[in-house]
N, C-alpha and C. Protein backbone atom coordinates (compact mmCIF):
# COMPACT_ATOMS: atom_id res chain seq x y z
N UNK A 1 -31.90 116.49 -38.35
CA UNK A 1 -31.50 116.94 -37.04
C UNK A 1 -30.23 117.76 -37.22
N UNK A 2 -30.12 119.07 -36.33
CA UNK A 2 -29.26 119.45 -36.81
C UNK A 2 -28.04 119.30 -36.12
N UNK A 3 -26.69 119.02 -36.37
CA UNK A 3 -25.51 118.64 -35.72
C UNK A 3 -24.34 119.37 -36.21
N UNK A 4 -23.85 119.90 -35.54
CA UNK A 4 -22.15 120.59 -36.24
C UNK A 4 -21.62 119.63 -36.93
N UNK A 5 -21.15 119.65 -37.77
CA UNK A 5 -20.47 118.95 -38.54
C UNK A 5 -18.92 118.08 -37.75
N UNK A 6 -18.13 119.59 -37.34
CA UNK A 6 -17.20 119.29 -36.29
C UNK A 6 -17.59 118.16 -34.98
N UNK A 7 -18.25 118.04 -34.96
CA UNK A 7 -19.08 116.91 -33.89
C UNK A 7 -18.97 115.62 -34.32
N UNK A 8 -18.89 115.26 -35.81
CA UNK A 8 -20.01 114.09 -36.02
C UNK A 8 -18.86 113.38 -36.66
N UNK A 9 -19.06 111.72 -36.90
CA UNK A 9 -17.72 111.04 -37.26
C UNK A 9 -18.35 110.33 -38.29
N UNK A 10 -18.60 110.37 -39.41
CA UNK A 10 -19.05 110.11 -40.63
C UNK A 10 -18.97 108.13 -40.78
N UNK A 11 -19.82 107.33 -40.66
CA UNK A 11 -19.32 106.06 -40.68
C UNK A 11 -20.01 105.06 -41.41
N UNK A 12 -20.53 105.77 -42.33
CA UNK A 12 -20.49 105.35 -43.70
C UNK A 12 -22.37 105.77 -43.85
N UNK A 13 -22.06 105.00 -45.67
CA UNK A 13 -23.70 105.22 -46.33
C UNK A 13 -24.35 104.29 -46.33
N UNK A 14 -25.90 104.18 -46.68
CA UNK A 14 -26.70 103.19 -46.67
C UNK A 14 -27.09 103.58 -48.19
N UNK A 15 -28.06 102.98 -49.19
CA UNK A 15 -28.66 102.42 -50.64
C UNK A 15 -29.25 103.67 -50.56
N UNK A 16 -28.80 104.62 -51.53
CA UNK A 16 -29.76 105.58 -51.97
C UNK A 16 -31.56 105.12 -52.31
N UNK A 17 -32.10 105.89 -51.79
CA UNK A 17 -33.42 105.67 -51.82
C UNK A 17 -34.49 106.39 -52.76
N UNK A 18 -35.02 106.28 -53.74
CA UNK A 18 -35.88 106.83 -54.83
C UNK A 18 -37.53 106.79 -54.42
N UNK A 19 -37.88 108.02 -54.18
CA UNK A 19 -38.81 107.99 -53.29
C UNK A 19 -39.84 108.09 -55.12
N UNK A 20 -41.41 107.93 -54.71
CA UNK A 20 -42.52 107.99 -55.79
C UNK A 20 -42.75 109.32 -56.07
N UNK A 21 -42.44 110.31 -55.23
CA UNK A 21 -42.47 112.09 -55.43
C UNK A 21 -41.70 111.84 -56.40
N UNK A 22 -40.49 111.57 -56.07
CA UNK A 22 -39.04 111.95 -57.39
C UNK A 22 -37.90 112.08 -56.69
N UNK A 23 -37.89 112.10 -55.15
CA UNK A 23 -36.95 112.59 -54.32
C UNK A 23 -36.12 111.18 -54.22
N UNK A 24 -34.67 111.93 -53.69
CA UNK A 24 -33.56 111.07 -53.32
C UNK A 24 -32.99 110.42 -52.17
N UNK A 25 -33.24 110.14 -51.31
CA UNK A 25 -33.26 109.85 -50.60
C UNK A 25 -31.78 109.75 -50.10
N UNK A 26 -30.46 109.91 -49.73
CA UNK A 26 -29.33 109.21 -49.42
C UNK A 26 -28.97 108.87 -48.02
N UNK A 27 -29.39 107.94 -46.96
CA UNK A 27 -28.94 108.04 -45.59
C UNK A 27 -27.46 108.41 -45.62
N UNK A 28 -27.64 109.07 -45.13
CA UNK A 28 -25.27 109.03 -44.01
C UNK A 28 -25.53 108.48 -42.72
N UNK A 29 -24.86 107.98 -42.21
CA UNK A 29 -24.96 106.97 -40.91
C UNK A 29 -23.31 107.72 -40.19
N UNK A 30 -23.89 108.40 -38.90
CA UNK A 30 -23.03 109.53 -38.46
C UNK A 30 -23.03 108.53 -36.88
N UNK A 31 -21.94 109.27 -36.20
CA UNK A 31 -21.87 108.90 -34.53
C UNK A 31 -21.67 109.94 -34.34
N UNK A 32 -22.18 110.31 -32.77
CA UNK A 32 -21.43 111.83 -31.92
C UNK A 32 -21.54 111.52 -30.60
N UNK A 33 -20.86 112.86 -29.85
CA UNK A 33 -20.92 112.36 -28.34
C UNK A 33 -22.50 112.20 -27.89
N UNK A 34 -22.82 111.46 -26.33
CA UNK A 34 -24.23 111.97 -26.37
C UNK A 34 -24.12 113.44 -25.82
N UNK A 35 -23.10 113.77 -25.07
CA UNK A 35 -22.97 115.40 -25.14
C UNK A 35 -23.44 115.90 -25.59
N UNK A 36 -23.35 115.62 -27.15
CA UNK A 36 -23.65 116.76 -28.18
C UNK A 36 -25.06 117.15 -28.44
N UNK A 37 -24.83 118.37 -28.18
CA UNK A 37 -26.55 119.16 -28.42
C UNK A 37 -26.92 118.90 -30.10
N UNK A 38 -28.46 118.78 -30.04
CA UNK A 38 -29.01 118.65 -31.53
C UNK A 38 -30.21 119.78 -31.64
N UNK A 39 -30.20 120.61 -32.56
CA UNK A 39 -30.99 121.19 -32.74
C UNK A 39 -31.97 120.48 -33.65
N UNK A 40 -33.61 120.58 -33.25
CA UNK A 40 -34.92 119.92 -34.53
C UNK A 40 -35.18 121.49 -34.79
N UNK A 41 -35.41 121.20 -36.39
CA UNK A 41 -35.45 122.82 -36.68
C UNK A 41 -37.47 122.41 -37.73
N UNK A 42 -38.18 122.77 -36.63
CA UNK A 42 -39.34 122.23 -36.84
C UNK A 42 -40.37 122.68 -38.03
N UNK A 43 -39.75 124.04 -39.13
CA UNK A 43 -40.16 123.91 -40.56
C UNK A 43 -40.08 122.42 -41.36
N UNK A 44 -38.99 121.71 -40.49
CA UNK A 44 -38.40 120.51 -41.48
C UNK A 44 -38.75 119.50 -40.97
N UNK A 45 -39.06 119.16 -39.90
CA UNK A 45 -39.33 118.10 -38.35
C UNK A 45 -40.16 117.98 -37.64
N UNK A 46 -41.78 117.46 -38.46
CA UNK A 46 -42.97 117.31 -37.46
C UNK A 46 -42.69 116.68 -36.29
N UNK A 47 -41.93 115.46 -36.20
CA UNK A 47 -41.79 114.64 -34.83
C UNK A 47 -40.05 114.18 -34.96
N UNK A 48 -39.97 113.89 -33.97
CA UNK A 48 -38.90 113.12 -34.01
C UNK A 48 -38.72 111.98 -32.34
N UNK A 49 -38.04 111.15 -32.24
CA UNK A 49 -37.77 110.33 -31.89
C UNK A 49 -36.24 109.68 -31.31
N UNK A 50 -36.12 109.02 -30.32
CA UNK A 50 -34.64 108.29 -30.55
C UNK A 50 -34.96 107.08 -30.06
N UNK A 51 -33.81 106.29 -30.93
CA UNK A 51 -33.98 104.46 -30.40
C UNK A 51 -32.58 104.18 -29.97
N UNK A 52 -32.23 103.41 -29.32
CA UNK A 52 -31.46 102.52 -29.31
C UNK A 52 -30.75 101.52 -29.85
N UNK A 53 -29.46 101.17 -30.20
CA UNK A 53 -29.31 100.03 -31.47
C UNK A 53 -29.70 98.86 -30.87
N UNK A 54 -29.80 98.34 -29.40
CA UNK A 54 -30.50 97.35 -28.92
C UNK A 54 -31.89 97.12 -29.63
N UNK A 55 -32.74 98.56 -29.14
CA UNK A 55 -33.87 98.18 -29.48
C UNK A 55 -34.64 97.92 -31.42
N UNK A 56 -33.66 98.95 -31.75
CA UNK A 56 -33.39 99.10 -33.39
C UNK A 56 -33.60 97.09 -33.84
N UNK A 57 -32.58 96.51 -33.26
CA UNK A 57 -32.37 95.14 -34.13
C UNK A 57 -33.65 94.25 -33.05
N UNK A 58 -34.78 94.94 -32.62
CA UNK A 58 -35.39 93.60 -32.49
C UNK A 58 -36.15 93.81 -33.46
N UNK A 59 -36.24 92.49 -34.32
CA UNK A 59 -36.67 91.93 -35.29
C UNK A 59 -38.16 91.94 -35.23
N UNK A 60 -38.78 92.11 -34.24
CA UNK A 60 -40.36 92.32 -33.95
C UNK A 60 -41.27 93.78 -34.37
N UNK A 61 -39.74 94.57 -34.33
CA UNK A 61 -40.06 96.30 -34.62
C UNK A 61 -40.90 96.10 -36.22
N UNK A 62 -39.98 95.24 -37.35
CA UNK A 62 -40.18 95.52 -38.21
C UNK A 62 -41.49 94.66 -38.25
N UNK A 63 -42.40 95.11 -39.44
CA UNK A 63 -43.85 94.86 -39.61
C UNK A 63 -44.23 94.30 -41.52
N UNK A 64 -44.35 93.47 -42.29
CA UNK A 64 -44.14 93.41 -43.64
C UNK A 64 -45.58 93.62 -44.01
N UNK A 65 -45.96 94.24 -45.12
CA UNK A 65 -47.01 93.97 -45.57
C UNK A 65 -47.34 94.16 -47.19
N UNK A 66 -48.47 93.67 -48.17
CA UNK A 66 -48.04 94.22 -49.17
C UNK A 66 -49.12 95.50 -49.43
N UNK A 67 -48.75 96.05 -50.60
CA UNK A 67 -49.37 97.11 -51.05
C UNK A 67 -50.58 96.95 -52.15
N UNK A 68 -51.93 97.12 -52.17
CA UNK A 68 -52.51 96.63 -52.56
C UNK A 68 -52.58 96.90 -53.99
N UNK A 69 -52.08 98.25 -54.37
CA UNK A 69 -52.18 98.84 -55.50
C UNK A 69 -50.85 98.49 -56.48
N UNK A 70 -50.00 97.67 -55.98
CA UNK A 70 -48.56 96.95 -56.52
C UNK A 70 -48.59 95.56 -56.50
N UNK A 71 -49.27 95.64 -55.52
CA UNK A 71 -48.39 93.73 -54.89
C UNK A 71 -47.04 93.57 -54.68
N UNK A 72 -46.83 94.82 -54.29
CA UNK A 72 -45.08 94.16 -54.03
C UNK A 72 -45.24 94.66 -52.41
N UNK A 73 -43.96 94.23 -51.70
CA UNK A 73 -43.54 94.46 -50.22
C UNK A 73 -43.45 95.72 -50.32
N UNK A 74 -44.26 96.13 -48.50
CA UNK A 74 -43.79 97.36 -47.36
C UNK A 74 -43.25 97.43 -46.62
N UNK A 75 -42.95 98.11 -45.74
CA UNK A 75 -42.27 97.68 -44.53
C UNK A 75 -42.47 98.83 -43.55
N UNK A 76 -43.15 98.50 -42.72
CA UNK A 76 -43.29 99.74 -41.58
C UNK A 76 -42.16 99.41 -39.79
N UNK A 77 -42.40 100.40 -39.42
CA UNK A 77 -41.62 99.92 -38.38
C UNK A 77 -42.45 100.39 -36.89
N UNK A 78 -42.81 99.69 -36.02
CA UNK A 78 -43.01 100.15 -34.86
C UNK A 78 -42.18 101.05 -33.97
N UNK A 79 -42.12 102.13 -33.62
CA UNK A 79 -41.64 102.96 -32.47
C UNK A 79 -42.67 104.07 -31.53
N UNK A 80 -42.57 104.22 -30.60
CA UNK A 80 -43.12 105.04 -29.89
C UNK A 80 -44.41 105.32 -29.61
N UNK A 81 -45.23 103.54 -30.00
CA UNK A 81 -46.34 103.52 -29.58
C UNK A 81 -47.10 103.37 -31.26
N UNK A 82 -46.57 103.69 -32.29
CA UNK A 82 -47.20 104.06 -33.70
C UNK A 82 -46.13 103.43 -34.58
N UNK A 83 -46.24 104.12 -35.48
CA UNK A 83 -45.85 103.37 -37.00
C UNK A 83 -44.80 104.21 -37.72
N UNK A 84 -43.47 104.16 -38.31
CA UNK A 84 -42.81 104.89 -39.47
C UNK A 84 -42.79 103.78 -40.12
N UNK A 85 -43.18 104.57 -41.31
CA UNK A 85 -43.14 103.86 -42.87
C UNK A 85 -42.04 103.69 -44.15
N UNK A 86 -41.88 103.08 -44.66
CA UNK A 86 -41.11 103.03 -45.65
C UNK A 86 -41.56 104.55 -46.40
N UNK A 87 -40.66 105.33 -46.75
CA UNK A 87 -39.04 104.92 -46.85
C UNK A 87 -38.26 104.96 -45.68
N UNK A 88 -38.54 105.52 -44.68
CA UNK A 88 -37.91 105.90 -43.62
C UNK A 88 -37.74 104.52 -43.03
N UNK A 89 -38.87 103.36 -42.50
CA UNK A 89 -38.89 102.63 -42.55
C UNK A 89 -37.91 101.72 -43.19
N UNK A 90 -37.89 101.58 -44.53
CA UNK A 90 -36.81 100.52 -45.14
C UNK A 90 -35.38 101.03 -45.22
N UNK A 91 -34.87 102.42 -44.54
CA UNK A 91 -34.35 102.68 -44.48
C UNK A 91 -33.37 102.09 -43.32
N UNK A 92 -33.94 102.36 -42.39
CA UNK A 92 -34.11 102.09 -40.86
C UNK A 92 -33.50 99.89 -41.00
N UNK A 93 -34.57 99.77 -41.57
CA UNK A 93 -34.33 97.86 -41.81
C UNK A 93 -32.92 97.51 -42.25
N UNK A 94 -32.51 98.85 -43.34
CA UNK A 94 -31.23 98.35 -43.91
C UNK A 94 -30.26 98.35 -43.22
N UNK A 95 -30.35 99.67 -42.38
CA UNK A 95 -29.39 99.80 -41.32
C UNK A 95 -29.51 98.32 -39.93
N UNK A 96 -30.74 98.27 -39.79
CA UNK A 96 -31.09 96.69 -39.42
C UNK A 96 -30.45 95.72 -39.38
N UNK A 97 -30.43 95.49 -40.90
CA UNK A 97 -29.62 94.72 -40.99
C UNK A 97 -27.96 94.65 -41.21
N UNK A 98 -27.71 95.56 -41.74
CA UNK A 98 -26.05 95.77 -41.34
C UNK A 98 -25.38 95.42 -40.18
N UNK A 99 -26.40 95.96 -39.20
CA UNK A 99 -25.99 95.71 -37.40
C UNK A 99 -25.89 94.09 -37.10
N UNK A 100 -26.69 93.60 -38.13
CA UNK A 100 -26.87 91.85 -38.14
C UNK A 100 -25.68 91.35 -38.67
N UNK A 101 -25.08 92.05 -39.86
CA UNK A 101 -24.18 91.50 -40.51
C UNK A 101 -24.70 90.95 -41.71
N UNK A 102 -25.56 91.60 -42.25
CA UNK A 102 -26.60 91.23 -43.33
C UNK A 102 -26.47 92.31 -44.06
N UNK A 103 -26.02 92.02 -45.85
CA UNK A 103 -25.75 93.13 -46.70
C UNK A 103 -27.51 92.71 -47.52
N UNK A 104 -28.41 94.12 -47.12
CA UNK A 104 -29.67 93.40 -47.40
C UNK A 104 -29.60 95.20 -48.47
N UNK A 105 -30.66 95.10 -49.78
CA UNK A 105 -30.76 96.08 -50.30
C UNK A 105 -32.35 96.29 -50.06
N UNK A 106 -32.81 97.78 -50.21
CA UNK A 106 -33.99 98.30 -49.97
C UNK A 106 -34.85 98.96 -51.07
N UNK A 107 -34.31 98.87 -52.43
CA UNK A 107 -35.13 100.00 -53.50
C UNK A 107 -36.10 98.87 -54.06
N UNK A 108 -36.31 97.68 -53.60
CA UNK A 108 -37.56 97.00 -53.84
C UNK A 108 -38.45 97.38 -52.90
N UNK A 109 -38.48 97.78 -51.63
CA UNK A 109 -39.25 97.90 -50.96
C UNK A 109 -40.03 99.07 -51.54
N UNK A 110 -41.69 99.10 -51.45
CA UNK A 110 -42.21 99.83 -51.75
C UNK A 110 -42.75 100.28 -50.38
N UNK A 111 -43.75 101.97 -51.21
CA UNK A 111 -43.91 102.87 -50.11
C UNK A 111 -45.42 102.68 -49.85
N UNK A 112 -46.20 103.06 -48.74
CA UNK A 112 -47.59 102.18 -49.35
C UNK A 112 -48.56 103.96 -49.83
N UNK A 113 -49.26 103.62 -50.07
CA UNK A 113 -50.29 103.98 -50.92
C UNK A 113 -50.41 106.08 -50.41
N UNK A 114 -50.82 106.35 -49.28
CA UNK A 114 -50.55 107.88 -48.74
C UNK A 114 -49.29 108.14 -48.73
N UNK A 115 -48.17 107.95 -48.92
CA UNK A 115 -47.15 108.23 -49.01
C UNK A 115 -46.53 108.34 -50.72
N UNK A 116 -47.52 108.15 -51.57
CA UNK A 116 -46.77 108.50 -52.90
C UNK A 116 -46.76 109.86 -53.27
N UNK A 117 -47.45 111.42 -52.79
CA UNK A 117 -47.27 112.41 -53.56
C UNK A 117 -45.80 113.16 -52.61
């Protein structure tokens, strides 16, 4: 999303994320006014979305499951009627849990199966 920089109050990072492409994932966890205009610059941004940190920490959003081709944990998240997936997903949880007061890490979480190229 795009935001002036001058806008935004930097308030910290979340667990770099190592995606199965090769990519890096690093959240920044930003605040701004709601004033502030955001440009979606839609080469980069099929959909987008906004939540609430209310609705963010109900614990019902998140969804576990495993991956059949690993056996290890997923994690999807309910919003807007459908599904975001890990990584975005376990991304989303970590920040989750921070809001809880829970120092929880995410590079175990795996991505499930259409989401590896």
């Amino acid at each position: 999303m795009g935001v002036r920089q001058a806008d935004v109050l930097v308030e910290g990072r979340l667990d770099d994320y190592v995606t199965r492409s090769g990519y890096v994932m690093s959240p920044v966890v930003v605040s701004y006014p709601s004033s502030t205009v955001t440009e979606i610059n839609p080469e980069e941004v099929a959909s987008h979305f906004s939540i609430t940190l209310s609705e963010l920490i109900d614990s019902d959003r998140f969804v576990w499951f495993e991956v059949p081709e690993t056996g290890r944990r997923s994690v999807k998240m309910q919003v807007n009627g459908g599904f975001l997936y890990a990584p975005a997903a376990a991304i989303l949880f970590q920040f989750c849990e921070l809001l809880r007061g829970n120092l929880t890490r995410v590079s175990q979480i795996d991505q499930p199966r259409f989401a590896w190229n």
